[in-house]
N, C-alpha and C. Protein backbone atom coordinates (compact mmCIF):
# COMPACT_ATOMS: atom_id res chain seq x y z
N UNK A 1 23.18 105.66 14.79
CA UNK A 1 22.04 104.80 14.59
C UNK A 1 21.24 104.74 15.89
N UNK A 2 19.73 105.05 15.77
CA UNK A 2 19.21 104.75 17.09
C UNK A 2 18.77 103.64 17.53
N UNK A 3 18.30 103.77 18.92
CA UNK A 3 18.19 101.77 19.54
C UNK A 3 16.59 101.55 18.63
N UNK A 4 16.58 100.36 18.75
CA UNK A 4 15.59 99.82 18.04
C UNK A 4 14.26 99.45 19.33
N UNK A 5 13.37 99.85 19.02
CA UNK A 5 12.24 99.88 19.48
C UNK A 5 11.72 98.61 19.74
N UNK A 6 10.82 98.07 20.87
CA UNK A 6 9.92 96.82 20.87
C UNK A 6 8.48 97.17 20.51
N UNK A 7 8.50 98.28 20.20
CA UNK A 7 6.94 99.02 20.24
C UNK A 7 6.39 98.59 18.91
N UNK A 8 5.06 97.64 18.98
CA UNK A 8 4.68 97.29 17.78
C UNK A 8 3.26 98.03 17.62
N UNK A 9 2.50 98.37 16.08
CA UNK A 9 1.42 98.60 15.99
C UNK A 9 0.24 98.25 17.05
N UNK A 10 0.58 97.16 17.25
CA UNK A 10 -0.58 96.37 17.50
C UNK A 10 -0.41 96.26 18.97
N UNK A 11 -0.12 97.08 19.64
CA UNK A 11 0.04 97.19 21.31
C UNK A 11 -1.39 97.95 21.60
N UNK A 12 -1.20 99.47 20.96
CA UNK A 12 -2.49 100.01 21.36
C UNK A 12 -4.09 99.07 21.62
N UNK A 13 -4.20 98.12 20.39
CA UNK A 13 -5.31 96.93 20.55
C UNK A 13 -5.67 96.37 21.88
N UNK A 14 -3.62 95.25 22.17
CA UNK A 14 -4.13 94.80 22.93
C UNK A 14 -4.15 95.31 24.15
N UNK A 15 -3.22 96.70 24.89
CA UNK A 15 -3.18 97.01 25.57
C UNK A 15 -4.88 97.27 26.34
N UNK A 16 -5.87 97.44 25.01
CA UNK A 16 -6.90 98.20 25.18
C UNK A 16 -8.25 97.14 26.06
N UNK A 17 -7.30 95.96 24.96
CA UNK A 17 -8.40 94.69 25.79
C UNK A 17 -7.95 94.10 26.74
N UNK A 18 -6.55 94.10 27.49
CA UNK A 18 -6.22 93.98 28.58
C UNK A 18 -6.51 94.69 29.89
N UNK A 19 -6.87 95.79 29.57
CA UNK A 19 -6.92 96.97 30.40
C UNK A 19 -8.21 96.39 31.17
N UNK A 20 -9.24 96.53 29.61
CA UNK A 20 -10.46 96.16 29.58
C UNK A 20 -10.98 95.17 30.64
N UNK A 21 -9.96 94.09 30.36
CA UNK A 21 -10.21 93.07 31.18
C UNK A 21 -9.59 93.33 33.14
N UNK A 22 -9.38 93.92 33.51
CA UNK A 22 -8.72 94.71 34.77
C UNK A 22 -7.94 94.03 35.06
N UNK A 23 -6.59 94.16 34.19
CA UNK A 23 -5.03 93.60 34.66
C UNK A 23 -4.33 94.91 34.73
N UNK A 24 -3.56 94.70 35.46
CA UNK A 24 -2.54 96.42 35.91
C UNK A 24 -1.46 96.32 34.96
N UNK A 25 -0.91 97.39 35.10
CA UNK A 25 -0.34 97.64 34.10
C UNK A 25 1.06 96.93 33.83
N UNK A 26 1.43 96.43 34.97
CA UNK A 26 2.30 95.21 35.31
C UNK A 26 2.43 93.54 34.59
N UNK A 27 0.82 93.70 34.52
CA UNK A 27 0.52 92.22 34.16
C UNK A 27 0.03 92.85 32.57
N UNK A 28 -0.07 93.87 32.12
CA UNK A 28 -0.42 94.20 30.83
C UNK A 28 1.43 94.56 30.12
N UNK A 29 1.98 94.92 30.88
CA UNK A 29 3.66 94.93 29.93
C UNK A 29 4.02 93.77 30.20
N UNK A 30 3.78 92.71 31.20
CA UNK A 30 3.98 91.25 30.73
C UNK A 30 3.35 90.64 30.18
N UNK A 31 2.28 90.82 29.56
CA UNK A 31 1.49 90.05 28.48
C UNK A 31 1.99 90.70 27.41
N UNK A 32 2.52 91.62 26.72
CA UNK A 32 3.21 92.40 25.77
C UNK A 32 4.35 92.00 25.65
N UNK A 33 4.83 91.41 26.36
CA UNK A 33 6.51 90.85 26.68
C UNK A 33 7.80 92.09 26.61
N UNK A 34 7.36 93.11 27.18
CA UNK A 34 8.19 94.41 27.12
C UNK A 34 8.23 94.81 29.06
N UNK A 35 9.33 95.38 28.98
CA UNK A 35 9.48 95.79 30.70
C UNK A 35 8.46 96.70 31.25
N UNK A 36 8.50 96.81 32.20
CA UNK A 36 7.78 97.71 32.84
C UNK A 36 7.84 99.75 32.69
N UNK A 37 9.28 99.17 32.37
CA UNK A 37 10.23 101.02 31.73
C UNK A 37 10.05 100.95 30.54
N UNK A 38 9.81 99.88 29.84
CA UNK A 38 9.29 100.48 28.21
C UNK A 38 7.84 100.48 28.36
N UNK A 39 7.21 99.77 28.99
CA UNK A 39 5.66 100.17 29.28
C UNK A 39 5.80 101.64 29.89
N UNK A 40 6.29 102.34 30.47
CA UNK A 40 5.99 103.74 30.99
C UNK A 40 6.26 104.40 29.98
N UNK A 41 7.48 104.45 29.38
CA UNK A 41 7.91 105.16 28.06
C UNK A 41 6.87 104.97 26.36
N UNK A 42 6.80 103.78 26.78
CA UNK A 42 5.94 103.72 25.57
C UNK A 42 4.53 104.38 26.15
N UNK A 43 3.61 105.14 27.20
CA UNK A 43 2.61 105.70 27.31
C UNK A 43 3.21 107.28 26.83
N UNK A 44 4.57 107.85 27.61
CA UNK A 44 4.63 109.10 26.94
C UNK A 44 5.11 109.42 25.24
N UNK A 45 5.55 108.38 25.23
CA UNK A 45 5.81 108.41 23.12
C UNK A 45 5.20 108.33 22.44
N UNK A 46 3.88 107.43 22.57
CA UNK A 46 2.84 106.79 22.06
C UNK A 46 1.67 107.34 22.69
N UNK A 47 1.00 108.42 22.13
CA UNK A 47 -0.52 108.79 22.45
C UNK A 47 -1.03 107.96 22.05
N UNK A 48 -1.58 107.27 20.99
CA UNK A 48 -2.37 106.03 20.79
C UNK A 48 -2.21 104.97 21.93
N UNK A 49 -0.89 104.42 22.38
CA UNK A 49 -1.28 103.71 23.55
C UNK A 49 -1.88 104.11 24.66
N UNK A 50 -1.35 105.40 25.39
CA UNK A 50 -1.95 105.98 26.04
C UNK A 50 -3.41 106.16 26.16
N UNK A 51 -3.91 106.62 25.07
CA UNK A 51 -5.67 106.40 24.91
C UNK A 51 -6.09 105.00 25.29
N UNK A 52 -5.42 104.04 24.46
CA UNK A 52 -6.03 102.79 24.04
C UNK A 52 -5.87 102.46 25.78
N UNK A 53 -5.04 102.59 26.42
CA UNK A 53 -5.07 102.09 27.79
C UNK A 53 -6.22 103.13 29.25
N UNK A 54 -6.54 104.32 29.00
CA UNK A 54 -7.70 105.09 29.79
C UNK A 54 -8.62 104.72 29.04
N UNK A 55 -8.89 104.54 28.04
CA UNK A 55 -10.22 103.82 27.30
C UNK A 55 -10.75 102.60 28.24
N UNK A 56 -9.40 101.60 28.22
CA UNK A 56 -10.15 100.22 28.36
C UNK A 56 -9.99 100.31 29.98
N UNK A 57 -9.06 101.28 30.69
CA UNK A 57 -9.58 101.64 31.96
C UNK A 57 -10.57 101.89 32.82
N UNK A 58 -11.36 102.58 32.01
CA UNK A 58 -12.55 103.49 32.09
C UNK A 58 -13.66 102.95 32.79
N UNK A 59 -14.00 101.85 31.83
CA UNK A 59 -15.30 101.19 32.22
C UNK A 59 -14.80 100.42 33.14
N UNK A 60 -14.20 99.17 33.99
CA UNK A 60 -13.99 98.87 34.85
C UNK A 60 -13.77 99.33 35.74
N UNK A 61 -12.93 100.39 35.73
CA UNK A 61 -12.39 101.73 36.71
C UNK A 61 -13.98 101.85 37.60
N UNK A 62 -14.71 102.15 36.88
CA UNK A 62 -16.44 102.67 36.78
C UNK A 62 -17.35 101.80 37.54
N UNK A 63 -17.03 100.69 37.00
CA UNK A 63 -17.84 99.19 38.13
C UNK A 63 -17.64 99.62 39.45
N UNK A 64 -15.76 98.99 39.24
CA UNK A 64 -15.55 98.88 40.86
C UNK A 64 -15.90 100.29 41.43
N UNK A 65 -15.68 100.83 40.72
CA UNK A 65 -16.45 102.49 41.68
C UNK A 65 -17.87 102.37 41.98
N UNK A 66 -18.54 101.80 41.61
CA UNK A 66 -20.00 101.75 41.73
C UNK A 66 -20.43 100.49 42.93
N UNK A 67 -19.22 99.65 42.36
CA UNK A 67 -19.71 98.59 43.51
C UNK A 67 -19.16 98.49 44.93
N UNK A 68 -17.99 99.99 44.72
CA UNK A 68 -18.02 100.08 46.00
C UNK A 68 -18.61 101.24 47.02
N UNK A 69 -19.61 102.21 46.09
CA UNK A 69 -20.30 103.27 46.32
C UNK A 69 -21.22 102.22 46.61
N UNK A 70 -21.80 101.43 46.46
CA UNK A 70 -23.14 100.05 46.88
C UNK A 70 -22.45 99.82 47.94
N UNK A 71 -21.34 99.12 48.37
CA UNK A 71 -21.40 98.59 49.37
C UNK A 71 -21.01 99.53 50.57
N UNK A 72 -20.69 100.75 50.17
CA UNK A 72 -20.83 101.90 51.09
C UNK A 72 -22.14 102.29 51.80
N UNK A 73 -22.80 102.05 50.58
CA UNK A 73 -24.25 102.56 51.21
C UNK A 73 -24.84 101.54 51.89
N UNK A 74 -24.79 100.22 51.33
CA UNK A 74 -25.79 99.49 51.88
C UNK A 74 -26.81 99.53 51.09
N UNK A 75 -26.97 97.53 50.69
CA UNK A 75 -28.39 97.65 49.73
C UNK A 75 -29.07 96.49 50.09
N UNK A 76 -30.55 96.07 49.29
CA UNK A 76 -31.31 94.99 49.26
C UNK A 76 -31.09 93.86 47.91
N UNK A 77 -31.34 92.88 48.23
CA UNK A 77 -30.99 92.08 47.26
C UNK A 77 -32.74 90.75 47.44
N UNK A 78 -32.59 90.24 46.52
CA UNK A 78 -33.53 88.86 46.54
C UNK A 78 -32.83 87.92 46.42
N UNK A 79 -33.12 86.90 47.58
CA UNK A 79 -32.71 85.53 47.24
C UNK A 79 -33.16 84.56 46.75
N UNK A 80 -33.17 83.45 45.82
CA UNK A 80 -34.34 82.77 45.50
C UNK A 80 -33.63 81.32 45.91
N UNK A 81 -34.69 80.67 46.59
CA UNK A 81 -34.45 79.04 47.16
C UNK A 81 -35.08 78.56 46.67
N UNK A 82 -34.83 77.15 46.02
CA UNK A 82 -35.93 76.37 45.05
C UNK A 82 -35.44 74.76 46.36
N UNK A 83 -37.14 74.78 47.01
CA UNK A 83 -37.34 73.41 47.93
C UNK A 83 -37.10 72.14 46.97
N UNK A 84 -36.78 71.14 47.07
CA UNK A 84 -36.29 69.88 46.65
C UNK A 84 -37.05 69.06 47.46
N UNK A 85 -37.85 67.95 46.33
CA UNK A 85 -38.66 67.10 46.93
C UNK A 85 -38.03 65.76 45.82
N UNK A 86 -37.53 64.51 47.01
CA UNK A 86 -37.19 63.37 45.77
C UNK A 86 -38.17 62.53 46.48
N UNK A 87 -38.70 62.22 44.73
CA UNK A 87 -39.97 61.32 44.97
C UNK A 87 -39.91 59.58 45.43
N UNK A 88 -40.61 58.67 45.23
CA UNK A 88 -40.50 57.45 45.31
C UNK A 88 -39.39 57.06 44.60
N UNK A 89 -39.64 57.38 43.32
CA UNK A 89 -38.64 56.97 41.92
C UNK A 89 -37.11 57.05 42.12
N UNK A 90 -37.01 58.08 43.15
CA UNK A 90 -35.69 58.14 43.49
C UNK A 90 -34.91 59.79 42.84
N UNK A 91 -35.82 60.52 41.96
CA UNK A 91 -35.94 61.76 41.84
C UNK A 91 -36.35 62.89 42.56
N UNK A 92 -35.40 64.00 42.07
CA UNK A 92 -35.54 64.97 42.62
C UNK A 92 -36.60 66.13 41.85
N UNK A 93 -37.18 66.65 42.85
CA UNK A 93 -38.27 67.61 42.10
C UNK A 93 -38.69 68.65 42.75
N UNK A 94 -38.68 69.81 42.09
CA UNK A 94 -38.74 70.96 42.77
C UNK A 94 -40.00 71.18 42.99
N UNK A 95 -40.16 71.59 44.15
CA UNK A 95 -41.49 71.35 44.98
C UNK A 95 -41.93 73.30 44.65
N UNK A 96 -41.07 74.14 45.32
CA UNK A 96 -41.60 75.53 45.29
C UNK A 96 -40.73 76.16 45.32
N UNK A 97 -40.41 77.71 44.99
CA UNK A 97 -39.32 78.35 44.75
C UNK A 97 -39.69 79.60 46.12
N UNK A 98 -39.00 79.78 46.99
CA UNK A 98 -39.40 80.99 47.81
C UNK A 98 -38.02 81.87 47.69
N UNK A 99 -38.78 83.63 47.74
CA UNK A 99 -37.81 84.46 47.19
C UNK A 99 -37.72 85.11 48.68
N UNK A 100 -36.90 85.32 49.21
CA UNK A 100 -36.32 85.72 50.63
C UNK A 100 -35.53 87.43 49.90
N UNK A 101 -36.20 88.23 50.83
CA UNK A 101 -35.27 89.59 50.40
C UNK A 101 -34.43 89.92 51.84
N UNK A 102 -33.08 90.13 51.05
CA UNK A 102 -32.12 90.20 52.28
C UNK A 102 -31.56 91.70 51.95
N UNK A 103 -30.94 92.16 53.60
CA UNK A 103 -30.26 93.21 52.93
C UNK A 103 -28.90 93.25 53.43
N UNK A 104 -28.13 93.98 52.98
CA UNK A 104 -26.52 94.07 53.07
C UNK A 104 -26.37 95.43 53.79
N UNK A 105 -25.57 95.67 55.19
CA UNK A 105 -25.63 96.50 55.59
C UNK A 105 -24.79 97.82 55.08
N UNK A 106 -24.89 98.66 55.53
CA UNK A 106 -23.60 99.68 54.99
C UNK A 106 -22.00 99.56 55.26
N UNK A 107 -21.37 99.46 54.90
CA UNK A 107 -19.87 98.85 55.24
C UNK A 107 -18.81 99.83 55.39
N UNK A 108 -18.57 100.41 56.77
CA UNK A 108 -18.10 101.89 57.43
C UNK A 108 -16.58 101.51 56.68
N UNK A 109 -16.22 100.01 56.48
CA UNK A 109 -14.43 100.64 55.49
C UNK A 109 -14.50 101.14 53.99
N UNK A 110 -15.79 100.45 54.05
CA UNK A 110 -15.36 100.78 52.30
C UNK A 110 -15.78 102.62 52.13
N UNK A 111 -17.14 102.96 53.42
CA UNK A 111 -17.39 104.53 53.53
C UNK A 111 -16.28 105.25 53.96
N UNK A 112 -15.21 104.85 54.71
CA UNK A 112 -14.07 105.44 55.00
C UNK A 112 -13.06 105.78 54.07
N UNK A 113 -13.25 104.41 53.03
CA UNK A 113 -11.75 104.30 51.95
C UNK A 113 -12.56 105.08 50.62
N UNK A 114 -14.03 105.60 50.82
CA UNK A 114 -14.11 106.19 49.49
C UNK A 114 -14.26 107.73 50.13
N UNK A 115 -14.42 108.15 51.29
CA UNK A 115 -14.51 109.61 51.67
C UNK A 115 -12.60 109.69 51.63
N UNK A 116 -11.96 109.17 52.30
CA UNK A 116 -10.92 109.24 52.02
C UNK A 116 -10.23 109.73 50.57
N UNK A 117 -10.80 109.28 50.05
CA UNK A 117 -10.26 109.17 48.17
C UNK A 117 -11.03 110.33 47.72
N UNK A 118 -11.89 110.40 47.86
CA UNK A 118 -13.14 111.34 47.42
C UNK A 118 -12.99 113.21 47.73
N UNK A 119 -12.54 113.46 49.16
CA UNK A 119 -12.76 114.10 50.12
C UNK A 119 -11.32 114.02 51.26
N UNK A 120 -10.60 113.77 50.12
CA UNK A 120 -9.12 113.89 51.45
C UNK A 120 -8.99 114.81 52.23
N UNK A 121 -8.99 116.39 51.88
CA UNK A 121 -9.06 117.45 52.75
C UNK A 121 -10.13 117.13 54.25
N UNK A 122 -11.12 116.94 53.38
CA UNK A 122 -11.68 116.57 55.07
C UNK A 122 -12.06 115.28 55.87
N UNK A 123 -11.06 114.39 54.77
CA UNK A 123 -11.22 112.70 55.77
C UNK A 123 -9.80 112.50 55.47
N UNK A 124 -8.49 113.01 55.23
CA UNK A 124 -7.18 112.68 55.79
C UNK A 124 -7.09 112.33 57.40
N UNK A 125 -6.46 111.19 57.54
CA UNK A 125 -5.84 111.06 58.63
C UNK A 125 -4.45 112.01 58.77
N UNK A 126 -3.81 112.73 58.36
CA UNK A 126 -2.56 113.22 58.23
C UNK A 126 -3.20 114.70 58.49
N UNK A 127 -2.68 115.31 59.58
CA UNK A 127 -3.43 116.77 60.11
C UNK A 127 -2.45 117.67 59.86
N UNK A 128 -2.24 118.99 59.42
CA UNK A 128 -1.43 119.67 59.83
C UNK A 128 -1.53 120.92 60.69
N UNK A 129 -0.80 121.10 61.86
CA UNK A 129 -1.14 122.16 62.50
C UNK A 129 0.23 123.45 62.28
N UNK A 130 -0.64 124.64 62.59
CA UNK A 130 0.17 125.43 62.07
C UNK A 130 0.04 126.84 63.37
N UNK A 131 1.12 127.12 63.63
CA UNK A 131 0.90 127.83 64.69
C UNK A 131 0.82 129.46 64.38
N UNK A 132 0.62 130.38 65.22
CA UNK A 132 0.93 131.91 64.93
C UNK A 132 0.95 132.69 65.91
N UNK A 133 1.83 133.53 65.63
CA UNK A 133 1.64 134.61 67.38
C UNK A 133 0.23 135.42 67.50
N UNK A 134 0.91 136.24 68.25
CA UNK A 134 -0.74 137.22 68.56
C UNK A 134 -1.29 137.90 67.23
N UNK A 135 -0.11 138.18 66.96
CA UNK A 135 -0.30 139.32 65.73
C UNK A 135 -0.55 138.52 64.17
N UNK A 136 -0.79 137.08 64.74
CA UNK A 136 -0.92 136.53 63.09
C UNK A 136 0.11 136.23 62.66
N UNK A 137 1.39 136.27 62.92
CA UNK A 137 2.76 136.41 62.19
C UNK A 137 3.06 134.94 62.37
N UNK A 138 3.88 134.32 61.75
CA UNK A 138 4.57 133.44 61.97
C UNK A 138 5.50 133.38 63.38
N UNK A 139 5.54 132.33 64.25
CA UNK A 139 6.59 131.77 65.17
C UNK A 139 7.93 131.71 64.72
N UNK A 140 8.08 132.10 63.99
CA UNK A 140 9.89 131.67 63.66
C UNK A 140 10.64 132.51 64.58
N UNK A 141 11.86 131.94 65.20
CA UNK A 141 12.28 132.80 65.92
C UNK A 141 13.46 133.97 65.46
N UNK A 142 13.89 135.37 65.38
CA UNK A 142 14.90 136.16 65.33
C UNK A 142 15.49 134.91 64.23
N UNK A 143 16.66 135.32 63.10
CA UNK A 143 17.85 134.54 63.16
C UNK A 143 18.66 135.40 64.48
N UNK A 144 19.71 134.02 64.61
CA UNK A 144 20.83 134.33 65.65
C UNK A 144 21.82 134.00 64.61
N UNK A 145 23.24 135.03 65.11
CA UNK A 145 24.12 135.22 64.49
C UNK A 145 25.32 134.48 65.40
N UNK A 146 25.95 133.56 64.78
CA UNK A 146 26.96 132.90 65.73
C UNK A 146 28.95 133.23 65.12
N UNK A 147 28.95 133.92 65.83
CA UNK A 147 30.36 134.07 65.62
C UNK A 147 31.65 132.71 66.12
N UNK A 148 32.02 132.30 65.08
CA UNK A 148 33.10 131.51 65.41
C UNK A 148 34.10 132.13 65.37
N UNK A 149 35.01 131.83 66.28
CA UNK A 149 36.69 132.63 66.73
C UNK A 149 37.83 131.29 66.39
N UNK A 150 38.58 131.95 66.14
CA UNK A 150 39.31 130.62 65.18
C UNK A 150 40.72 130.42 67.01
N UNK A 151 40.83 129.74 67.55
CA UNK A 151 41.79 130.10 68.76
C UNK A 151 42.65 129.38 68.23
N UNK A 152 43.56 128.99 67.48
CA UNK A 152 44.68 128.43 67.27
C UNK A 152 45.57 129.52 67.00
N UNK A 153 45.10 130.51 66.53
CA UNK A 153 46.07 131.29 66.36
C UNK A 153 46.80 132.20 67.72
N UNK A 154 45.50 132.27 68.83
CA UNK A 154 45.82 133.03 70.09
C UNK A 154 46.50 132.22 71.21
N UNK A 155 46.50 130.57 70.73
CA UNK A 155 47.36 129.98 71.31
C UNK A 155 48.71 129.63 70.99
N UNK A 156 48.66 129.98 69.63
CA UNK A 156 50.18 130.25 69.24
C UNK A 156 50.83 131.53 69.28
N UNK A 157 50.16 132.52 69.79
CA UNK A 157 50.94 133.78 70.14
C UNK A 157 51.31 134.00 71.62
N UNK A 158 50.42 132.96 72.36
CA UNK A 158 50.72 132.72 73.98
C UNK A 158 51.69 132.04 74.03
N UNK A 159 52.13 131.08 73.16
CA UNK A 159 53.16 130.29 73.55
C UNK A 159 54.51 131.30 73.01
N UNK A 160 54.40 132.11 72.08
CA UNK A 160 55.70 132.79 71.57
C UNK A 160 56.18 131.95 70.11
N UNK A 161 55.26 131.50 69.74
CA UNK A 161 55.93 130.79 68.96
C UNK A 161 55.42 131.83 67.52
């Protein structure tokens, strides 16, 4: 008889509107009330979950990518201030609205953490160097051959024994 499954129809759904909503996948197999190892297993058994969860990935995935390609670059924004005038009466009343345009500069971590992600080959911190002789060849040196001599036996023929 095989083990019995927690996997219900109705996971793909909510998995899809959880996702949706940007909870990891941690906080989406605890809102399912299933472990974290049947949440992995249930993505390779279950193509429908699988979808239903890069679906509702997708578009949020997409924001924060965008809003952090904005704050990479650096943008302009409008501010709007509404002046406050309280009259005799003891009310408040908006006198004039002034729109102030500000801007947000470019933000060198978030340009670092998306060339990084983007462009690892050529924004890794992790270098590798690789050496070669004249001829192009690899540095490795000769193998050496090490002979072990077993001497217990040449000290038991010195002694006579």
């Amino acid at each position: 008889m095989g083990r019995h499954t927690k996997y219900r129809d109705t996971f793909p759904k909510k998995a899809y509107e959880y996702a949706l909503q940007g909870l990891t996948d941690i906080q989406i197999a605890k809102n399912l009330r299933i472990s974290i190892s049947n949440f992995y297993e249930y993505r390779l058994r279950y193509p429908e979950f699988m979808d239903a969860l890069k679906r509702g990935k997708a578009p949020i995935d997409a924001e924060v990518e965008n809003k952090l390609l904005k704050r990479a670059m650096g943008y302009d924004y409008e501010e709007k201030t509404t002046e406050v005038e309280v009259g005799r009466d003891g009310e408040a009343k908006p006198t004039r609205v002034r729109t102030v345009k500000k801007h947000v500069p470019p933000d060198v971590t978030a340009q670092i953490f998306w060339l990084k992600n983007r462009r690892p080959k050529d924004w890794s911190d992790r270098r590798v160097n690789e050496l070669s002789g004249v001829d192009g060849k690899d540095l490795m040196p000769e193998p050496i051959t090490i002979e072990i001599v077993d001497k217990t036996d040449e000290a038991e023929d010195d002694k006579g024994i």
